[in-house]
Protein backbone atom coordinates (compact mmCIF):
# COMPACT_ATOMS: atom_id res chain seq x y z
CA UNK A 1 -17.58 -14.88 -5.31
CA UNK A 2 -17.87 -16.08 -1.93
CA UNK A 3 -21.85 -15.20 -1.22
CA UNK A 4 -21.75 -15.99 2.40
CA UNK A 5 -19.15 -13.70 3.05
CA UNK A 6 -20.61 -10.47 1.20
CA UNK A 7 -23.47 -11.32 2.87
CA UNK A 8 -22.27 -11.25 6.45
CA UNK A 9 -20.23 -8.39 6.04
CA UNK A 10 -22.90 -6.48 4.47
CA UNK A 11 -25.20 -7.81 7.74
CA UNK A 12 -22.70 -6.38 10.20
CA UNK A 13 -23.42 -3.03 8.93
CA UNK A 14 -21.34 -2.50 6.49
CA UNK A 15 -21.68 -0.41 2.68
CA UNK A 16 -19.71 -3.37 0.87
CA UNK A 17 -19.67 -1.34 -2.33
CA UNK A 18 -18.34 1.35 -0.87
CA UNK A 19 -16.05 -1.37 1.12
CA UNK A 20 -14.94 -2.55 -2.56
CA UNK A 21 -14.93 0.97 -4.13
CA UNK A 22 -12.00 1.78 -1.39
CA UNK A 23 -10.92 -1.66 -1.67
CA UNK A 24 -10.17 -1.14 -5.45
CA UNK A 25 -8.75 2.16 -5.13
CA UNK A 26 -5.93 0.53 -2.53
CA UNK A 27 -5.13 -2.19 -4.90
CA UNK A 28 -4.65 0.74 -7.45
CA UNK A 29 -2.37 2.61 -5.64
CA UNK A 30 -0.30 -0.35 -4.62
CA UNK A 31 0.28 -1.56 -8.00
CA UNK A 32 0.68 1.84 -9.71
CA UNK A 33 3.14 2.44 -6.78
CA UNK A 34 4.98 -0.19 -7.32
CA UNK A 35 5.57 1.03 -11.12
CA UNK A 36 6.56 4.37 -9.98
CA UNK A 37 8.98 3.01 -7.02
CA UNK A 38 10.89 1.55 -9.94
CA UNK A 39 11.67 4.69 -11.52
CA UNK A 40 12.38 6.20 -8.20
CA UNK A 41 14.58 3.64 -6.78
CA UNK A 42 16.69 3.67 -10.46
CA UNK A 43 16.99 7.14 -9.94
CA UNK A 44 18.55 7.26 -6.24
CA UNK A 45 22.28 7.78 -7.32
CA UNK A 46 25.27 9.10 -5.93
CA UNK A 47 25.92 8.10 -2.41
CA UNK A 48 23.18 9.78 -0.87
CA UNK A 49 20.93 7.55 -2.99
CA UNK A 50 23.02 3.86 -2.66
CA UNK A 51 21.54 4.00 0.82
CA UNK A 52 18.28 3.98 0.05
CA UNK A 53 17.58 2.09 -2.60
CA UNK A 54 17.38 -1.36 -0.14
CA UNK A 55 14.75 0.45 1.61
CA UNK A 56 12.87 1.96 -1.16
CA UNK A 57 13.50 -2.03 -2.95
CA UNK A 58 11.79 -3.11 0.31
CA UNK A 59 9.01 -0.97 0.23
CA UNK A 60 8.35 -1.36 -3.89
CA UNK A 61 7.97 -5.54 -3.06
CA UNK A 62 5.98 -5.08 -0.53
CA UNK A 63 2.92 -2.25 -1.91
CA UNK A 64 3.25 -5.54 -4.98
CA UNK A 65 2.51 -7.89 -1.81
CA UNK A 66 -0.26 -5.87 -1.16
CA UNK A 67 -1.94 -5.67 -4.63
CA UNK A 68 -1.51 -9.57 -4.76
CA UNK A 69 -3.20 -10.02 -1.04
CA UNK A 70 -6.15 -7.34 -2.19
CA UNK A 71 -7.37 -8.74 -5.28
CA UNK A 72 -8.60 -11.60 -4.02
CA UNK A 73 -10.92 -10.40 -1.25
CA UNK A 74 -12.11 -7.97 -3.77
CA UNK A 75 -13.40 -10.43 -5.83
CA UNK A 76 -14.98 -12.31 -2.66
CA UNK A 77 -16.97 -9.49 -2.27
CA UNK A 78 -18.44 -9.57 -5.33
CA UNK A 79 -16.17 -6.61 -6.67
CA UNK A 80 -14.27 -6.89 -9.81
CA UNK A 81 -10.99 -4.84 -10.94
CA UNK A 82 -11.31 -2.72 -14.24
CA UNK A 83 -10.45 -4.44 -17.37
CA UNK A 84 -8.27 -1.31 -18.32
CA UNK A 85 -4.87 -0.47 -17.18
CA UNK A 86 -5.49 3.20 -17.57
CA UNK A 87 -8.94 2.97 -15.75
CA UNK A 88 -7.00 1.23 -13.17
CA UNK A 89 -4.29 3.29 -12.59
CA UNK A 90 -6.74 6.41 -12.60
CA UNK A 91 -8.92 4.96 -9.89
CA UNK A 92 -5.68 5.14 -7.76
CA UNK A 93 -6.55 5.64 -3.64
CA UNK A 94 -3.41 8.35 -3.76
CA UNK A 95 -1.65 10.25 -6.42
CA UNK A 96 0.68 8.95 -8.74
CA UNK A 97 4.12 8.99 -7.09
CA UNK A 98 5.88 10.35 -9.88
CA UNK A 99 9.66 10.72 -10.37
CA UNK A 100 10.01 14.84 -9.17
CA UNK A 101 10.62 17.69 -12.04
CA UNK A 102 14.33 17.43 -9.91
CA UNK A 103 15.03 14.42 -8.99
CA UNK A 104 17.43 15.04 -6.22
CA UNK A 105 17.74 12.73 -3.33
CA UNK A 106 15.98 15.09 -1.46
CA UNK A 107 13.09 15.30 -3.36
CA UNK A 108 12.20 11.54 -4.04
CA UNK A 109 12.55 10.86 -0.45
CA UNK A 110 9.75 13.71 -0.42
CA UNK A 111 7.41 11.70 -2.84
CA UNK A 112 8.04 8.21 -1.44
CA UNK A 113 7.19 9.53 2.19
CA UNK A 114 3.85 11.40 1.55
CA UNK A 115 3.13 8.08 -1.09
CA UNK A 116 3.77 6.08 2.36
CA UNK A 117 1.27 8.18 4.34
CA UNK A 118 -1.36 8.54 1.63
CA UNK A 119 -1.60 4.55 2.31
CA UNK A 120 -1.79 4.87 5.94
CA UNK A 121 -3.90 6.84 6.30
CA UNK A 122 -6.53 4.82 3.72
CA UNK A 123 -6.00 1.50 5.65
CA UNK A 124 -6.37 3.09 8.76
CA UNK A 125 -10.05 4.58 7.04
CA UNK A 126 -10.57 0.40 5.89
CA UNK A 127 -9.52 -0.62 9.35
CA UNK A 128 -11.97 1.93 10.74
CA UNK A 129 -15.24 0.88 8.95
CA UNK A 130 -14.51 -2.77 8.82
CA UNK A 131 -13.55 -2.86 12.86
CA UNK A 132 -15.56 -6.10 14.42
CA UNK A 133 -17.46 -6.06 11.27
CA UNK A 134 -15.52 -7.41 8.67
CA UNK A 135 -12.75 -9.51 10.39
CA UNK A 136 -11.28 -10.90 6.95
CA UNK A 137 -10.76 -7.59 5.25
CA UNK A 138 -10.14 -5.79 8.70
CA UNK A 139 -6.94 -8.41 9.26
CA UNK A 140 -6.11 -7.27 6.07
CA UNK A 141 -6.01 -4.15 6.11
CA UNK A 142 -4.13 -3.85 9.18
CA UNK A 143 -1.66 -6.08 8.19
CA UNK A 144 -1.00 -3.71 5.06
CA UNK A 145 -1.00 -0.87 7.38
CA UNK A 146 1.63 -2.18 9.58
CA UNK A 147 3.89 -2.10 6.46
CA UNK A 148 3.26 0.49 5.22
CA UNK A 149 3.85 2.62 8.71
CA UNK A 150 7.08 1.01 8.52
CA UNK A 151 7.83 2.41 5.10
CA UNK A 152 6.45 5.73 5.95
CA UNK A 153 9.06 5.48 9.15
CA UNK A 154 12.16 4.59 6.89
CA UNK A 155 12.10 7.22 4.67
CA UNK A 156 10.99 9.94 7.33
CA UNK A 157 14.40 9.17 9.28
CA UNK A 158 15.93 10.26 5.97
CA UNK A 159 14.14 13.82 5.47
CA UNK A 160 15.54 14.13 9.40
CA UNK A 161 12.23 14.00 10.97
CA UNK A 162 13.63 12.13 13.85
CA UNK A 163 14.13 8.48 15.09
CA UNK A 164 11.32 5.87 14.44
CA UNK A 165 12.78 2.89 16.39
CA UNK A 166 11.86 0.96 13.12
CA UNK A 167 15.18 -1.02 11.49
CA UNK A 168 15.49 -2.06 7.84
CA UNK A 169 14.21 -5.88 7.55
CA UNK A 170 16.27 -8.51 7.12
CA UNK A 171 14.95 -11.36 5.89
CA UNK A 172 11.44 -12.06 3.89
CA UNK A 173 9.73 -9.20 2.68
CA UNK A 174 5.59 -8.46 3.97
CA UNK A 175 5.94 -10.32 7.32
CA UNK A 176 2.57 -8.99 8.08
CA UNK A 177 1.12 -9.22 5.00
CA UNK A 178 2.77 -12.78 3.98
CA UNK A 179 -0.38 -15.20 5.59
CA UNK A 180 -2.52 -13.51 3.06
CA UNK A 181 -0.45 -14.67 -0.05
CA UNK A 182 -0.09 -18.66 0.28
């Protein structure tokens, strides 16, 4: 644990366990969305599917990014990640984005988009309390939530929503979130 860091952020003000409670809960949902964007993505078929499953491929990578760039300044705060899976995956910031009862098209895009906004909006409560507080986890943070706006944007254009001016990425995946992970 880096003790001069929990300490400072916890002298500008802010609740670190709470901090780390929300913290955790992010890293859950990443992870456990990852999982799930597996099934989802294998289950975009048909040609209404083929051209989404880049995107949703994008977007599964990147919520692993974000897991891998959390963990660590969980644990500099002090905080720890359950030692069960199921405790884990329980503790989840959003709800499990499960493959739909139907799984049409349709309906997938409608889990993957309100998974995509459950995110924003919890970085964008991180980003919030940890503004000119906690500059380490704030960069973070809104380095995850620039991503995952972008997600949320993709899949939106697909339920017809209207034009986001965001474009698929080429090249490496988490541009944002890729200083955090070397």
């Amino acid at each position: 644990m880096a003790k001069v860091a929990r300490e400072m952020v916890e002298r500008a003000g802010v609740n670190v366990d709470e901090l780390l409670e929300l913290l955790v809960a992010n890293a859950a949902a990443e992870l456990t969305t990852f999982y799930y964007y597996t099934i989802l993505r294998a289950n975009l078929i048909g040609l209404e599917g083929e051209g989404l499953k880049a995107i949703t491929e994008a977007a599964r990578i990147e919520d692993r990014n974000h897991f891998e760039a959390l963990f660590p300044r969980i644990y500099e705060l002090g905080g720890s990640l359950p030692a069960n899976m199921k405790d884990f995956h329980d503790a989840s910031a959003c709800p499990p984005a499960a493959l739909p009862r139907d799984p049409t098209v349709h309906s997938i895009l409608e889990v993957l988009v309100e998974a995509e906004r459950c995110a924003v909006r919890g970085y964008t409560h991180i980003c919030s309390i940890t503004a000119g507080k906690d500059h380490r986890t704030y960069d973070l943070s809104l380095a995850i939530l620039h991503e995952e706006v972008e997600h949320e944007s993709w899949f939106s254009e697909f339920l017809g929503e209207g034009p986001s001016g965001h474009f698929d990425r080429r090249g490496p995946n988490s541009p944002f979130v890729d200083k955090f992970m070397r």
